[in-house]
N, C-alpha and C. Protein backbone atom coordinates (compact mmCIF):
# COMPACT_ATOMS: atom_id res chain seq x y z
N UNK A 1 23.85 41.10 -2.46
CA UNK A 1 22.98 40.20 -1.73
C UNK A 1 23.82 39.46 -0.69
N UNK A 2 23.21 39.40 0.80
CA UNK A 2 24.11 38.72 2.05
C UNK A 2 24.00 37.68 1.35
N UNK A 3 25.47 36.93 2.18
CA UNK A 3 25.80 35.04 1.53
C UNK A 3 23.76 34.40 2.53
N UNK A 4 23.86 34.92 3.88
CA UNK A 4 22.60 34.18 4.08
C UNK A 4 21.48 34.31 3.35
N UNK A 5 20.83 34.95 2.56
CA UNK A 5 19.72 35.14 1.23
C UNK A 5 20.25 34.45 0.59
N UNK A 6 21.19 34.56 0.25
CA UNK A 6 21.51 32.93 -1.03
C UNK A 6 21.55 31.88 -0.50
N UNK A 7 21.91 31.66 0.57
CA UNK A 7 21.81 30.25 0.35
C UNK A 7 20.76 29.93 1.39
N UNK A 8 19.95 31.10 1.90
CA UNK A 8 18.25 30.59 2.15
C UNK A 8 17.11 30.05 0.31
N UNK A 9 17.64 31.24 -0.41
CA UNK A 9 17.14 31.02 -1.86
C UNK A 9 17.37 29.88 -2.55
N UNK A 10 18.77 29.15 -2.08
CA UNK A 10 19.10 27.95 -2.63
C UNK A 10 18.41 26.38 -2.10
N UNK A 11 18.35 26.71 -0.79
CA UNK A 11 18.05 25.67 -0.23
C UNK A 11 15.82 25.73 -0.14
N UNK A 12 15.58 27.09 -0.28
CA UNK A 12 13.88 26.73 -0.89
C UNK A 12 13.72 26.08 -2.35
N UNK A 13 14.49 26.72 -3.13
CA UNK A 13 14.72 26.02 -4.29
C UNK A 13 15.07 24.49 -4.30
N UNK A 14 16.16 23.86 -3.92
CA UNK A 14 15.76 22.45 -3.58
C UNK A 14 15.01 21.64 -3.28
N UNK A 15 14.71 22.57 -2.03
CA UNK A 15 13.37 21.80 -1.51
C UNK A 15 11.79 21.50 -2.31
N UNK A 16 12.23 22.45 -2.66
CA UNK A 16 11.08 22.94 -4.24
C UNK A 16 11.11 21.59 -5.26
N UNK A 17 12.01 21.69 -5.75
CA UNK A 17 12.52 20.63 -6.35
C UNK A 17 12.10 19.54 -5.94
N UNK A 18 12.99 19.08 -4.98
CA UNK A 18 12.31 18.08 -4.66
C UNK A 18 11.03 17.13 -3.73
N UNK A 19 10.49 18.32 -3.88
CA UNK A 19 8.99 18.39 -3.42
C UNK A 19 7.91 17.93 -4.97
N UNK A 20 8.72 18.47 -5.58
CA UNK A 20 7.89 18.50 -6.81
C UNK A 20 8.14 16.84 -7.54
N UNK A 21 9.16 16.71 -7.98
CA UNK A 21 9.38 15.28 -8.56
C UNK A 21 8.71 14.42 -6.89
N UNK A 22 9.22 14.50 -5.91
CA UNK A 22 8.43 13.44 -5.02
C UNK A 22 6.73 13.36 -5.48
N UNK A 23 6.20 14.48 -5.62
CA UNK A 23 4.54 14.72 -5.88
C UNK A 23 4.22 13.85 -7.27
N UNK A 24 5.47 13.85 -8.46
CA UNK A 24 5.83 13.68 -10.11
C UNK A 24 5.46 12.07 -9.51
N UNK A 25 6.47 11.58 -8.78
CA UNK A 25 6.59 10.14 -8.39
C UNK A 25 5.52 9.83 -7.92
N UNK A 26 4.57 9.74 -6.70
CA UNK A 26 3.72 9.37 -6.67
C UNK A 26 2.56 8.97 -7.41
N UNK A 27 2.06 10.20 -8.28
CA UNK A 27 1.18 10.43 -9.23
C UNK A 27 1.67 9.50 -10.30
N UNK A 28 2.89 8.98 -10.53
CA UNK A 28 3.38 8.15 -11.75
C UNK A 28 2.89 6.82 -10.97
N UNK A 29 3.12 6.71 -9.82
CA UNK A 29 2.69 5.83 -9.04
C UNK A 29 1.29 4.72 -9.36
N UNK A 30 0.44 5.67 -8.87
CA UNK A 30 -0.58 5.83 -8.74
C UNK A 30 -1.36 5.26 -10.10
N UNK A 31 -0.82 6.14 -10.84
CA UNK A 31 -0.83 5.50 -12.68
C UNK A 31 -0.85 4.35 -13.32
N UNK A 32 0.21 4.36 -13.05
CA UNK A 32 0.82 2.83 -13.36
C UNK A 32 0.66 1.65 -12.48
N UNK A 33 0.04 1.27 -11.84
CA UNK A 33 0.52 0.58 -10.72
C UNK A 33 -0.62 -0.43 -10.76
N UNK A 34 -0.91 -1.47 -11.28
CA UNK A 34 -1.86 -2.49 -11.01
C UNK A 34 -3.00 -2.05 -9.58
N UNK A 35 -4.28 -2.08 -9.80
CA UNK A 35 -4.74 -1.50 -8.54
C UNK A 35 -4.97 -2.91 -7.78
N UNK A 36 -5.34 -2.33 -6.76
CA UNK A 36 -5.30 -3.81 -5.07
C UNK A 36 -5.92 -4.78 -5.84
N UNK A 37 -5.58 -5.83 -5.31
CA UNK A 37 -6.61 -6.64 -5.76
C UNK A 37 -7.44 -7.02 -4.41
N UNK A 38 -9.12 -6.81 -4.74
CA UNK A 38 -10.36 -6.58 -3.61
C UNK A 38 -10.40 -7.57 -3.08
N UNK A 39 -9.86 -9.08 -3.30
CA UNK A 39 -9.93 -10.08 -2.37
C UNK A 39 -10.07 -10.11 -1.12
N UNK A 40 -10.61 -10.68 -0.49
CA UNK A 40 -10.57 -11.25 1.34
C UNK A 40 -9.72 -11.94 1.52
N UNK A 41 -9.09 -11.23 2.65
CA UNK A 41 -7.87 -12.36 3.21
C UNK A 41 -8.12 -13.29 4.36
N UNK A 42 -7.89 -14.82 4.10
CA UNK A 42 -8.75 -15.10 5.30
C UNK A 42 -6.94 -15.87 6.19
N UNK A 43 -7.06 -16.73 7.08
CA UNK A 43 -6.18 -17.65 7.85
C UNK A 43 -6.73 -18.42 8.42
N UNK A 44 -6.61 -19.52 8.44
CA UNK A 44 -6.73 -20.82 8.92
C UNK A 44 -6.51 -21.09 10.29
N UNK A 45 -7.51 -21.38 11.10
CA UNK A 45 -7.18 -21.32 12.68
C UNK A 45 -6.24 -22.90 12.76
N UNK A 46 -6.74 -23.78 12.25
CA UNK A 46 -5.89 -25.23 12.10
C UNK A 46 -4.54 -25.58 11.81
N UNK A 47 -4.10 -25.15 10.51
CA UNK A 47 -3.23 -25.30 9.62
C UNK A 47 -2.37 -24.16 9.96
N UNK A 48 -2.64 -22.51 9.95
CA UNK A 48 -2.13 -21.41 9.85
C UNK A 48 -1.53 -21.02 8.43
N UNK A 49 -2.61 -21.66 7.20
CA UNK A 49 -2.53 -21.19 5.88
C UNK A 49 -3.06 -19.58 5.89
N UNK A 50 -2.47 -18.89 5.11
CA UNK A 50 -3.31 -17.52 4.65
C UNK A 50 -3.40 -17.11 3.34
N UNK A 51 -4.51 -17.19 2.86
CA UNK A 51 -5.45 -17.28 1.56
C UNK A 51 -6.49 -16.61 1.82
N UNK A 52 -6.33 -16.32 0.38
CA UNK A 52 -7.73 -15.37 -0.22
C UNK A 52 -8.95 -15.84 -0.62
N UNK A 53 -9.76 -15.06 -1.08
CA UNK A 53 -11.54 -15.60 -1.85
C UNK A 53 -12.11 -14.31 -2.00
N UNK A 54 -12.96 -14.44 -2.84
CA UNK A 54 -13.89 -13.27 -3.39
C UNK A 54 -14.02 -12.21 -2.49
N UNK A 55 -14.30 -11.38 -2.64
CA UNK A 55 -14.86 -9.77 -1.74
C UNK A 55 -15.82 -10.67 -0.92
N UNK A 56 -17.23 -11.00 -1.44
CA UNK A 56 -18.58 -11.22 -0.82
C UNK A 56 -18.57 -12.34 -0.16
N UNK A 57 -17.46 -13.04 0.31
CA UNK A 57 -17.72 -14.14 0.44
C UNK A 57 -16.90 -14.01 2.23
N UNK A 58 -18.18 -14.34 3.09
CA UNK A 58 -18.21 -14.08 4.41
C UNK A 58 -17.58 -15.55 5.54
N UNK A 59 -17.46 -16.71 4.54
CA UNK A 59 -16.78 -17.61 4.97
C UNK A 59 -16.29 -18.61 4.21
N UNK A 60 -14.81 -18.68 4.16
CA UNK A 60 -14.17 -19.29 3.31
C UNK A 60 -13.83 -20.86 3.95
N UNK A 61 -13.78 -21.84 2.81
CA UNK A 61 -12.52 -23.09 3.11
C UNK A 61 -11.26 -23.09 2.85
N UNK A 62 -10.73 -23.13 3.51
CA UNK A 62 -9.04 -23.89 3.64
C UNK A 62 -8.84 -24.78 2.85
N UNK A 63 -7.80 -24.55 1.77
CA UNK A 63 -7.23 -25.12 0.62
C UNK A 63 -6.08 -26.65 0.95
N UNK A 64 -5.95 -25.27 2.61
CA UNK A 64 -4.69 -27.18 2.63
C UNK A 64 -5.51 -27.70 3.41
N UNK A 65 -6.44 -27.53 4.92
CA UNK A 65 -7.05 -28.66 5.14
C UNK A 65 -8.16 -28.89 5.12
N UNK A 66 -8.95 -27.61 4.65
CA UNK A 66 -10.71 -27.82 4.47
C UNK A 66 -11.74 -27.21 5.20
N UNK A 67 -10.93 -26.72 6.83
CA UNK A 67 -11.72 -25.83 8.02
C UNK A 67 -12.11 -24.56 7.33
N UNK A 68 -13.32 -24.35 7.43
CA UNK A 68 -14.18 -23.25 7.19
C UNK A 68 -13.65 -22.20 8.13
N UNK A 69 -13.39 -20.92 7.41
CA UNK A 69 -12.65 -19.88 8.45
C UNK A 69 -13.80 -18.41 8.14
N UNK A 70 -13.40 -17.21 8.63
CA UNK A 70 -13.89 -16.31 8.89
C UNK A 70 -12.81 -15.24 8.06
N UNK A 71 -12.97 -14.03 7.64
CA UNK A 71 -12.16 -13.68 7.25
C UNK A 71 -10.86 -12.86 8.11
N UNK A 72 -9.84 -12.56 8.18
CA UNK A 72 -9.07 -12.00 8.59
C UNK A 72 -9.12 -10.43 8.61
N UNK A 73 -8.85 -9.84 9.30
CA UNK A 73 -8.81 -8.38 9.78
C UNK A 73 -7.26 -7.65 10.38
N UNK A 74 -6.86 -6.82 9.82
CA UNK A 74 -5.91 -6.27 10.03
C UNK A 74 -6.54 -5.19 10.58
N UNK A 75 -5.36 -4.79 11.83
CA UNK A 75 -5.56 -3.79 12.48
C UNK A 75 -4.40 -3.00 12.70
């Protein structure tokens, strides 16, 4: 067998490898892993606090100064 077949065979094999435990890891991931927590994230146009509140809840108060906010959106 040419040295290049071996060490094409060696290096799919690695990759193999570690294709596979990366896929192992995730999925252990995924498992284990406390899921999101569904909260709304809101921020404070006043203060510039950022805090949470329920999923359903379409307008929150501000803990440090009380301004009614909107929720926050990541983009």
């Amino acid at each position: 067998m040419p040295a290049e077949n071996l060490i094409f065979a060696y290096m799919i094999v690695g990759l193999g490898v570690i294709g596979a435990l990366a896929l192992f890891e995730e999925h252990r991931r995924r498992t284990f892993e406390p899921p999101r927590d569904p909260d709304q994230v809101f921020r404070c146009r006043d203060c510039g606090l950022v805090y949470t509140d329920d999923p359903g809840v379409e307008r929150s108060r501000c803990p440090g100064c009380g301004k009614t906010n909107h929720p926050f959106g990541f983009r």
